[in-house]
N, C-alpha and C. Protein backbone atom coordinates (compact mmCIF):
# COMPACT_ATOMS: atom_id res chain seq x y z
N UNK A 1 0.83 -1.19 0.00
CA UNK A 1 0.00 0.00 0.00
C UNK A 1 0.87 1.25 0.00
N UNK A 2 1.83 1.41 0.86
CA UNK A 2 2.89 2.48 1.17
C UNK A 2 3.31 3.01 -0.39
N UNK A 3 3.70 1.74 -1.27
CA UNK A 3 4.46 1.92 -2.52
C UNK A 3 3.65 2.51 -3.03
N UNK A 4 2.65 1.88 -3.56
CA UNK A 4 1.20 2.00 -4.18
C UNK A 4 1.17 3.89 -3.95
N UNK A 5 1.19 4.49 -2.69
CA UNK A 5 0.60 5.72 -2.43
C UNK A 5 1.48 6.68 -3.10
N UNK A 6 2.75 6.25 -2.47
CA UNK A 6 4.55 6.80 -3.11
C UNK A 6 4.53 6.86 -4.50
N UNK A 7 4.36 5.74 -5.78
CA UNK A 7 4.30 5.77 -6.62
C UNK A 7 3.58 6.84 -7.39
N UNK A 8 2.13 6.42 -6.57
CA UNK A 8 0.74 7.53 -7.36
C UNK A 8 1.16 8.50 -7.05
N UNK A 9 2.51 9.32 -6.39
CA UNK A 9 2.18 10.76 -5.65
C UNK A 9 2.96 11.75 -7.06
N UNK A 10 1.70 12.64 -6.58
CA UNK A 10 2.19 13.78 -8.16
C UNK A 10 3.10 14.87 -7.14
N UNK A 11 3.67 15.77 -8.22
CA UNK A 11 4.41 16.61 -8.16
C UNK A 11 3.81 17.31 -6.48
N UNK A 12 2.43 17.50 -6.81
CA UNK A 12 1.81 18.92 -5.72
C UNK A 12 1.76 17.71 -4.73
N UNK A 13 2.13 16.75 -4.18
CA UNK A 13 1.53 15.64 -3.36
C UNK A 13 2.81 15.84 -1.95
N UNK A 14 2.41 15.79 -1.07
CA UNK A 14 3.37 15.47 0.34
C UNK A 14 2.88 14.07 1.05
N UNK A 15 3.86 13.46 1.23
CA UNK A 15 3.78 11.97 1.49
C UNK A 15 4.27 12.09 2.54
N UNK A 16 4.03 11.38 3.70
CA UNK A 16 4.80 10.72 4.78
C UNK A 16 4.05 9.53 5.08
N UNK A 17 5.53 7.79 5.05
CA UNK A 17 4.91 6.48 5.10
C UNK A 17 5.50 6.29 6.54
N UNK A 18 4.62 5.59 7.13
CA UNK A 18 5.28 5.29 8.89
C UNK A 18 5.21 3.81 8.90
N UNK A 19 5.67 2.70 10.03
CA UNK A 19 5.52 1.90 10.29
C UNK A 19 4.86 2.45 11.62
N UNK A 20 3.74 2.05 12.33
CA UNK A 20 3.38 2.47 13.84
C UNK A 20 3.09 1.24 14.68
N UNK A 21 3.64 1.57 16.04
CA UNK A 21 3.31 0.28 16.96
C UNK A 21 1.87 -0.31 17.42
N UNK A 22 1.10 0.75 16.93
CA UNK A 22 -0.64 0.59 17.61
C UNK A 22 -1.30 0.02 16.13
N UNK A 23 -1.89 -0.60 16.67
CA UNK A 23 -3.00 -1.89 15.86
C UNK A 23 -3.88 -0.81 15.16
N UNK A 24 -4.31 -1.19 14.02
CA UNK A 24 -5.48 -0.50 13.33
C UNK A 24 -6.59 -0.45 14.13
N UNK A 25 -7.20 -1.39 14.70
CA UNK A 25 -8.24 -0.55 15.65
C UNK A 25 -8.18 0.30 16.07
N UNK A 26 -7.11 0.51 17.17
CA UNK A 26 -7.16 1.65 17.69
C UNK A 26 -6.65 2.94 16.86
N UNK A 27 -5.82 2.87 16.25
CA UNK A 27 -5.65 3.72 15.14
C UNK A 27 -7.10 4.59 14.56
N UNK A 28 -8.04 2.73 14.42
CA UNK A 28 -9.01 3.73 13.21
C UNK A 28 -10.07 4.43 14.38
N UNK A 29 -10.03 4.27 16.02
CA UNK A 29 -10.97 4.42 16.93
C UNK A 29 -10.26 5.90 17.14
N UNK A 30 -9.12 6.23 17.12
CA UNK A 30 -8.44 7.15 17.81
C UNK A 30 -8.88 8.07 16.55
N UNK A 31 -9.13 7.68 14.83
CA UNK A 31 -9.06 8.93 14.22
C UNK A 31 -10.68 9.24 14.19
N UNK A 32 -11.67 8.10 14.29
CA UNK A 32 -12.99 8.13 13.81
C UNK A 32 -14.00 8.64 15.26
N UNK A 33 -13.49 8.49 16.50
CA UNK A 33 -14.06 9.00 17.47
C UNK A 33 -13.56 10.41 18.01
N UNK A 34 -14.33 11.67 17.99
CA UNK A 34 -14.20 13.02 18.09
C UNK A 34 -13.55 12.89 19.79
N UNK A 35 -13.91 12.45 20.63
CA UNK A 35 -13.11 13.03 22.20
C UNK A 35 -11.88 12.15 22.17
N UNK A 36 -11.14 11.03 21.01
CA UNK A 36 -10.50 10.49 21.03
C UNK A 36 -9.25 11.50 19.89
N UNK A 37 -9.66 11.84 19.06
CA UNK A 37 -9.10 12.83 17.64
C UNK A 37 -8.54 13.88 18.85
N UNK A 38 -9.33 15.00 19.47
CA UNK A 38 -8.71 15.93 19.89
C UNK A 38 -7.81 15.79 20.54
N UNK A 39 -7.01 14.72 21.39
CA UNK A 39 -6.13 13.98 21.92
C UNK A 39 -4.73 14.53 21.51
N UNK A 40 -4.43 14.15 20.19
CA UNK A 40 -3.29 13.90 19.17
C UNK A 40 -3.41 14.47 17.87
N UNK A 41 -4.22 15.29 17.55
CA UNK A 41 -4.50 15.72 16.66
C UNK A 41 -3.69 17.08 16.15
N UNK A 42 -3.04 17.72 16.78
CA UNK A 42 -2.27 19.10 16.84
C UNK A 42 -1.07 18.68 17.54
N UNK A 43 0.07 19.86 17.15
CA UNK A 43 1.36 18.98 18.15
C UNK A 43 1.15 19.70 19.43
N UNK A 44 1.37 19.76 20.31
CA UNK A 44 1.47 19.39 21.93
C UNK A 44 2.46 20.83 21.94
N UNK A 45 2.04 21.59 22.51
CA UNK A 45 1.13 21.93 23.19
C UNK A 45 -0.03 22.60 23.01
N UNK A 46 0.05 23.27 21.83
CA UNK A 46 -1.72 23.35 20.96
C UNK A 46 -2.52 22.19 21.53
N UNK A 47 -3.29 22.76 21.60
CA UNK A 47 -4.78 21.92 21.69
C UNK A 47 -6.02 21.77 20.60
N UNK A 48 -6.84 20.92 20.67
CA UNK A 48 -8.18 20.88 19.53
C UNK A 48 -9.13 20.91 20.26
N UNK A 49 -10.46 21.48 19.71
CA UNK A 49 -11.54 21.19 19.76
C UNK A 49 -12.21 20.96 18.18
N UNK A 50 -13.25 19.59 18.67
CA UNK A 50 -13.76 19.35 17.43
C UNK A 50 -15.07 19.82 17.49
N UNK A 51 -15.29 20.91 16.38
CA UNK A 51 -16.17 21.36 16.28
C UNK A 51 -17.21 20.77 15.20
N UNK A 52 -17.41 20.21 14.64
CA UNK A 52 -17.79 19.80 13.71
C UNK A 52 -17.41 18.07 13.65
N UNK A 53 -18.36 17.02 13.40
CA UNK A 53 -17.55 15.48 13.04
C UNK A 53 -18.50 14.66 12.50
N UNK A 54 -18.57 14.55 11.17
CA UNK A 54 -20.04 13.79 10.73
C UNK A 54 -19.53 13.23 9.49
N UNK A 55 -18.37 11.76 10.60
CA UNK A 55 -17.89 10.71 9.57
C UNK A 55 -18.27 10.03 8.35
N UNK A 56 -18.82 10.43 6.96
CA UNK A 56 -19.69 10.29 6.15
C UNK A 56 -19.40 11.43 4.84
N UNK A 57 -18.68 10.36 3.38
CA UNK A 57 -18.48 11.18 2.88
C UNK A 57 -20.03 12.56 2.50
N UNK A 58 -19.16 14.11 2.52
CA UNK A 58 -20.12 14.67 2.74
C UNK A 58 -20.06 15.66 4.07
N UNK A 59 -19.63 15.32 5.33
CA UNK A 59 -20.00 14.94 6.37
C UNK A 59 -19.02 15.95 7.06
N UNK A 60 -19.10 17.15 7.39
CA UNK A 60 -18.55 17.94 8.36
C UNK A 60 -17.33 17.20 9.51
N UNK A 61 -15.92 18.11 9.21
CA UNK A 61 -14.76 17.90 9.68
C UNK A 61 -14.33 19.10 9.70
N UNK A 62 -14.46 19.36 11.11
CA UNK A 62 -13.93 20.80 11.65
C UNK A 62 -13.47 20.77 12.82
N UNK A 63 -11.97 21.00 13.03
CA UNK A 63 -11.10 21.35 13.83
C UNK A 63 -11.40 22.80 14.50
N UNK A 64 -10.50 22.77 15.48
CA UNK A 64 -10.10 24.50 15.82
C UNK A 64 -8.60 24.39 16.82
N UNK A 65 -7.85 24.88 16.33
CA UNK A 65 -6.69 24.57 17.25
C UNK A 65 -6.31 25.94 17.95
N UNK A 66 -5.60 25.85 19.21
CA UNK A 66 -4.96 26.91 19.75
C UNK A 66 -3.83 26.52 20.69
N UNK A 67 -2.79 27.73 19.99
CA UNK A 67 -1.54 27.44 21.02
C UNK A 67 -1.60 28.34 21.86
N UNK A 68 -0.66 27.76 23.03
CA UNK A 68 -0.56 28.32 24.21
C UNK A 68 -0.05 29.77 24.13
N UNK A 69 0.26 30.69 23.10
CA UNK A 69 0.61 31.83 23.29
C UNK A 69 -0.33 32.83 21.97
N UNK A 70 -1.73 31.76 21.99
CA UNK A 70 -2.61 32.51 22.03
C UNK A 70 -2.99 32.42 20.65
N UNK A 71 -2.18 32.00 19.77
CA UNK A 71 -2.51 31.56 18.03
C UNK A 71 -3.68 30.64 17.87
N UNK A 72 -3.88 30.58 16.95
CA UNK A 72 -5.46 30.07 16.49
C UNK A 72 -5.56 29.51 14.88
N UNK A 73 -5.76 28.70 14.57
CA UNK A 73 -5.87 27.20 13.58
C UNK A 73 -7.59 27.28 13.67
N UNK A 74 -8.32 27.62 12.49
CA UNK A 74 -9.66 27.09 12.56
C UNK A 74 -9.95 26.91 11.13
N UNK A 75 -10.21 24.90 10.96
CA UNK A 75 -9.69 24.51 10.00
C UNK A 75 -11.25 24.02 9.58
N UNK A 76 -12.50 24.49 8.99
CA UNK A 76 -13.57 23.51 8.49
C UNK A 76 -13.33 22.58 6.97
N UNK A 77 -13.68 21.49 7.38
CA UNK A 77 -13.88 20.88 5.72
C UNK A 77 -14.83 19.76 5.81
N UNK A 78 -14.55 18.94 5.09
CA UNK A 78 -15.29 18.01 4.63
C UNK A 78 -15.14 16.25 4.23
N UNK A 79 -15.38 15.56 4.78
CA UNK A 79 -15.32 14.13 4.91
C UNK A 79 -15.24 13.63 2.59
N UNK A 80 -14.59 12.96 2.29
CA UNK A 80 -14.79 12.97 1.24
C UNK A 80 -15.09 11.03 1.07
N UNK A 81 -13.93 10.31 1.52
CA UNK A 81 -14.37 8.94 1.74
C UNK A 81 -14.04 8.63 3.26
N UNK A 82 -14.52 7.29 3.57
CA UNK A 82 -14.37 6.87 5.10
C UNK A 82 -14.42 5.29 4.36
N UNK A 83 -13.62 4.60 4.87
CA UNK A 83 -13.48 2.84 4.00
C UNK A 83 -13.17 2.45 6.07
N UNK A 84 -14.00 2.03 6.80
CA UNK A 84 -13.67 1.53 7.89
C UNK A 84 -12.11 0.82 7.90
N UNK A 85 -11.95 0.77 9.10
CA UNK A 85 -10.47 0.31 9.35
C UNK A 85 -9.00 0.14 8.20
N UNK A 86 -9.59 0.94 7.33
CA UNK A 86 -8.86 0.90 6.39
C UNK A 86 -8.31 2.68 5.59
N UNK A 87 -9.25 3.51 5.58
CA UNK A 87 -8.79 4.73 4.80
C UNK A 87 -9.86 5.86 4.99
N UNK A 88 -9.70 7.09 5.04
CA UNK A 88 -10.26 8.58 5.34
C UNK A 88 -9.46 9.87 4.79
N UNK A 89 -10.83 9.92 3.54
CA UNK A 89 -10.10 10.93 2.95
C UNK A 89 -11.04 12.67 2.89
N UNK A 90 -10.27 13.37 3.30
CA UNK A 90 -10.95 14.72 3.71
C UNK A 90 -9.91 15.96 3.06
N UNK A 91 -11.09 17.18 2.93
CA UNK A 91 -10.37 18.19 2.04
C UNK A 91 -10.45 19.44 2.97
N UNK A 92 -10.28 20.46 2.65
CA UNK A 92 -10.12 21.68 3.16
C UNK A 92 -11.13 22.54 1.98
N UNK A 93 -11.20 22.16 0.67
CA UNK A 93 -11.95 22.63 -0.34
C UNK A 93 -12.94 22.56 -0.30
N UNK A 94 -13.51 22.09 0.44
CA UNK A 94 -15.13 21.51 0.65
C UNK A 94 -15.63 21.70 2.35
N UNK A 95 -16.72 22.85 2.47
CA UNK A 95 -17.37 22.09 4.23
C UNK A 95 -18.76 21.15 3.82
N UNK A 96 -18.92 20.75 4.51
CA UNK A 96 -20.37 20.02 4.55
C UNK A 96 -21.36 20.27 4.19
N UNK A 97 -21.76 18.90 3.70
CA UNK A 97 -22.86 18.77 2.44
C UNK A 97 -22.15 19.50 1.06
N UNK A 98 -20.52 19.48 1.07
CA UNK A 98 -19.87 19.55 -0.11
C UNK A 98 -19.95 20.89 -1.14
N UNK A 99 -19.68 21.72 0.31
CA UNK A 99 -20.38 22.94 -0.09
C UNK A 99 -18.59 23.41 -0.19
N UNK A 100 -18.44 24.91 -1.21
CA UNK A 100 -17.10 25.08 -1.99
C UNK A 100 -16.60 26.15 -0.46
N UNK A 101 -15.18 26.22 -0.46
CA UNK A 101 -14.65 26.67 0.30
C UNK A 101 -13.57 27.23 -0.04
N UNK A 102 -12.96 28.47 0.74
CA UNK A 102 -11.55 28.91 0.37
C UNK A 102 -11.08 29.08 1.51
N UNK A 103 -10.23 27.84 1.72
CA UNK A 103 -9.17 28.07 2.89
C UNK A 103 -7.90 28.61 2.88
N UNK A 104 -7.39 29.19 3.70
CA UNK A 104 -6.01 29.38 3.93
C UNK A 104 -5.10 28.67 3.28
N UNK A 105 -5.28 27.43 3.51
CA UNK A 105 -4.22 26.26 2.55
C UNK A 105 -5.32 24.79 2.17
N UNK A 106 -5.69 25.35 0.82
CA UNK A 106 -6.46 24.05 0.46
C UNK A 106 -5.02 22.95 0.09
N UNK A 107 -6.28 21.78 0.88
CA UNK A 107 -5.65 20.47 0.28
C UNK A 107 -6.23 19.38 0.61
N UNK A 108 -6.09 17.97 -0.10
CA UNK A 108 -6.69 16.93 0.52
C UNK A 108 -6.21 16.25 0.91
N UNK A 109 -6.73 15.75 1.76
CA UNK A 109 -5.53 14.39 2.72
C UNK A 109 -6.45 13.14 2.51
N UNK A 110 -5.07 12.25 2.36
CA UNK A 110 -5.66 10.63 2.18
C UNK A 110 -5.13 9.64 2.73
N UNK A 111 -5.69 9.53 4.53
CA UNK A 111 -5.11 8.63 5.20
C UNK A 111 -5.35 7.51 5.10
N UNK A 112 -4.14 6.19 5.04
CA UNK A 112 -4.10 5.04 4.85
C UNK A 112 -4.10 4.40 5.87
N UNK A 113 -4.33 3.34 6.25
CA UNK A 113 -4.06 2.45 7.17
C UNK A 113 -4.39 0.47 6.80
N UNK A 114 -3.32 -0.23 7.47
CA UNK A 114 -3.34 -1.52 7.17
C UNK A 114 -2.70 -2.33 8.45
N UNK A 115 -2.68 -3.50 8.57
CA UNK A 115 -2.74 -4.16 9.44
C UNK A 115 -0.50 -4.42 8.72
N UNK A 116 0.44 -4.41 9.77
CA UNK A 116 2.03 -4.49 9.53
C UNK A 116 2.06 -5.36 11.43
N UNK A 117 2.69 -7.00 10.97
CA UNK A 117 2.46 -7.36 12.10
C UNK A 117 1.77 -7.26 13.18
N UNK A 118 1.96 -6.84 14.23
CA UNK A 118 0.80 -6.49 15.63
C UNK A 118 0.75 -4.76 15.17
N UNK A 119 1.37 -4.27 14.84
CA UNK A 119 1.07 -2.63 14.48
C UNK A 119 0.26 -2.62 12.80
N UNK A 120 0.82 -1.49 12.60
CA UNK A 120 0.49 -0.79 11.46
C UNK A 120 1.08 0.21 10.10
N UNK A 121 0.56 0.39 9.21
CA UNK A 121 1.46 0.47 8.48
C UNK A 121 0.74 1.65 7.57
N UNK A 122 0.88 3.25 7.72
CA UNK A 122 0.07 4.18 8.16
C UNK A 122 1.08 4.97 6.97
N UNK A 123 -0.13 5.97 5.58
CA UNK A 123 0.28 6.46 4.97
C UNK A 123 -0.53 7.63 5.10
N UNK A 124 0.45 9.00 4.85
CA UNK A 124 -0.84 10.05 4.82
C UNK A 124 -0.49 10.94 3.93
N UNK A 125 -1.20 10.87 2.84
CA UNK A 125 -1.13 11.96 1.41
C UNK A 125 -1.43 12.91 1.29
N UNK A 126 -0.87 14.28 1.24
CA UNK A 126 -1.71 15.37 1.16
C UNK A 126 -1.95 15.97 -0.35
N UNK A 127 -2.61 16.32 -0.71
CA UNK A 127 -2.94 16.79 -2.08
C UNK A 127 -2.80 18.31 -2.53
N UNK A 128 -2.23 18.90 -2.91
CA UNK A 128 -2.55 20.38 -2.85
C UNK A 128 -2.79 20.40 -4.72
N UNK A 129 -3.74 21.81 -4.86
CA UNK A 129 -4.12 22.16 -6.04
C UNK A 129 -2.86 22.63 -7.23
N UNK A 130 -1.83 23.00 -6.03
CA UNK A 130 -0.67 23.28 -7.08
C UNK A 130 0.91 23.28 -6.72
N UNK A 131 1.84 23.50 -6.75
CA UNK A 131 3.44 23.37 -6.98
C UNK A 131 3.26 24.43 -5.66
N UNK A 132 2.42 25.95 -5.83
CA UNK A 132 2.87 26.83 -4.68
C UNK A 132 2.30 26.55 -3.41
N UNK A 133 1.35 25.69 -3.74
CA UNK A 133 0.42 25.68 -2.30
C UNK A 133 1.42 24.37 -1.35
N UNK A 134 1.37 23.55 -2.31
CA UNK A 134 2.54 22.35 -1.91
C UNK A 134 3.65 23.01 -1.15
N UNK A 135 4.38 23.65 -1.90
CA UNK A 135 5.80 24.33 -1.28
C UNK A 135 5.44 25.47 0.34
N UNK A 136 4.14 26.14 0.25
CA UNK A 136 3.98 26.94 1.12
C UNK A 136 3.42 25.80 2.34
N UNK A 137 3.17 24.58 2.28
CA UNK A 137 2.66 23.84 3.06
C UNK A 137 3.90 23.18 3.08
N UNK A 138 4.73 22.64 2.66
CA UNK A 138 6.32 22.21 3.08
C UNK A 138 6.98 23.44 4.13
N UNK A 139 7.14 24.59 4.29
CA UNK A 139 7.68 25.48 4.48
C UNK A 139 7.00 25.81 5.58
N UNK A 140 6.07 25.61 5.93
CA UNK A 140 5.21 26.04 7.54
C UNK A 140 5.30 25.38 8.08
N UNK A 141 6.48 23.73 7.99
CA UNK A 141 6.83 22.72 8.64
C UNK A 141 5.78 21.68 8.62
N UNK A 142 5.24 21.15 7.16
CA UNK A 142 4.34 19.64 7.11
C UNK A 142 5.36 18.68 7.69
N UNK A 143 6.46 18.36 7.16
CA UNK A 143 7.27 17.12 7.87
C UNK A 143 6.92 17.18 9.19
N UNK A 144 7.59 18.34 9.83
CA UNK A 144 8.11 18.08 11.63
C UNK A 144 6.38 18.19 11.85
N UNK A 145 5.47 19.17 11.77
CA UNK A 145 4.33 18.76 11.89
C UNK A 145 3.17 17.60 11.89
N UNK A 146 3.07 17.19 11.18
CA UNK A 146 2.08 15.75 10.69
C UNK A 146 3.10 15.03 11.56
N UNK A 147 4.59 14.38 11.06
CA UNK A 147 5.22 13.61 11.84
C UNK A 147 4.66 13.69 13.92
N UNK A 148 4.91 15.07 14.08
CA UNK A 148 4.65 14.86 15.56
C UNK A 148 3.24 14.62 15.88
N UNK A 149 2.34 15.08 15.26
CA UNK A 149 0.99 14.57 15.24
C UNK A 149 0.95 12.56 14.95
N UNK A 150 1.77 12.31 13.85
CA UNK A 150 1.34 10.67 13.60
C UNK A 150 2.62 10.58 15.29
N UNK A 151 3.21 10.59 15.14
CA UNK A 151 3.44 9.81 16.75
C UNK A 151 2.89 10.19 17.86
N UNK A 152 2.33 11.00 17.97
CA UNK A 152 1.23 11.43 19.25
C UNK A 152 0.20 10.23 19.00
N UNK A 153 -0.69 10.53 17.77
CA UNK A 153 -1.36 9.14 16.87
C UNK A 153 -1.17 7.81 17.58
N UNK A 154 0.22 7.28 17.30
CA UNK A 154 0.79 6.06 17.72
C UNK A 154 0.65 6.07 19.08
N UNK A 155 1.08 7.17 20.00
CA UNK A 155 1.26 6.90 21.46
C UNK A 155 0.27 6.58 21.78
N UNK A 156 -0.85 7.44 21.72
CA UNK A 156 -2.23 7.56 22.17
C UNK A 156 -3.53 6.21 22.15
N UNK A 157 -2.91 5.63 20.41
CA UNK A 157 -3.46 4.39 19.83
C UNK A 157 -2.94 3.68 20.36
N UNK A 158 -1.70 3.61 20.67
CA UNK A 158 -0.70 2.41 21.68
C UNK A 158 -1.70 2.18 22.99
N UNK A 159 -1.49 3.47 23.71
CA UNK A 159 -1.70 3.65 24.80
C UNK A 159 -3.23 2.74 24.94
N UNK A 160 -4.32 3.20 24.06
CA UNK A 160 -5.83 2.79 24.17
C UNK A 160 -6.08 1.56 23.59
N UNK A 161 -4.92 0.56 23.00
CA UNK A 161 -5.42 -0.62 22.71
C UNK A 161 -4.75 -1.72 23.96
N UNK A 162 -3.73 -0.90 24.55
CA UNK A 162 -3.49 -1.51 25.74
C UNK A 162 -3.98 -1.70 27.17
N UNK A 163 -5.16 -0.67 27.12
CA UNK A 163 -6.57 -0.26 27.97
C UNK A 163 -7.17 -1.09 27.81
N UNK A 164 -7.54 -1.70 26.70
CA UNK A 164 -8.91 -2.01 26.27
C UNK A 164 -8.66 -3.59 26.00
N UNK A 165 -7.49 -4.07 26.18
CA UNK A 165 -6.86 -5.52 26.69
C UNK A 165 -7.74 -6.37 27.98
């Protein structure tokens, strides 16, 4: 699947492939349940509230983040697919009921997930409309970003499938 995503990725595309220690359940519980998402969802020490969550392509996905020195992230979009324990793909171009939008930084994301021994094996694509939006979303730190978010991800999913043992 990892290759598969790597291969398909166009020019405007940002990829990051992980191996993660937490099982797809909890993975897909930690991204598909709203008091579980705000958790790990932003890097630390920002916080989320989910304002919006109506898992269903279509289906309202709205963040709001804030850091501790007072900055503010308020991100609405839109559910585009949901494939249970397997993939969730959502845009910034779209809020709910697929209505048109102009965000700050459109793009679509297309999270993967698959079963890699007792863990997982976790791809997340972002899509942008063009070469500048791509580069201005490299440059506001997508790597160190998303990265510290997917291992918050992992800890958190670690953490709640070892609960629930």
């Amino acid at each position: 699947m990892a290759n598969e995503a790597v291969e398909n990725a166009d020019a405007n595309d940002l990829v990051i492939t992980r191996s993660l220690r937490a099982p797809v359940s909890a993975l897909w519980r930690a991204w598909t349940e709203p008091d579980l998402l705000k958790e790990w969802w932003c890097p630390k020490p920002w916080t989320t509230q989910v304002r919006e969550f109506d898992l269903r392509p279509g289906g309202a996905f709205h963040t709001f983040m804030q850091g501790p020195d007072g900055g503010t992230s308020d991100n609405p979009g839109c559910f585009l697919e949901v494939v249970p324990q397997a993939r969730i793909v959502f845009t910034s171009m779209l809020t709910a009921g697929w209505r048109p939008n102009t965000p700050w930084l459109g793009f679509t994301a297309e999270i993967a997930m698959s079963a890699e021994g007792a863990g997982s094996h976790y791809v997340a694509r972002v899509m942008h409309p063009d070469v500048a939006t791509r580069d201005r979303h490299e440059q506001l730190g997508f790597f160190d970003g998303w990265n510290t978010c997917i291992t918050q991800l992992d800890e958190f999913a670690l953490a709640l499938a070892l609960a629930t043992k």
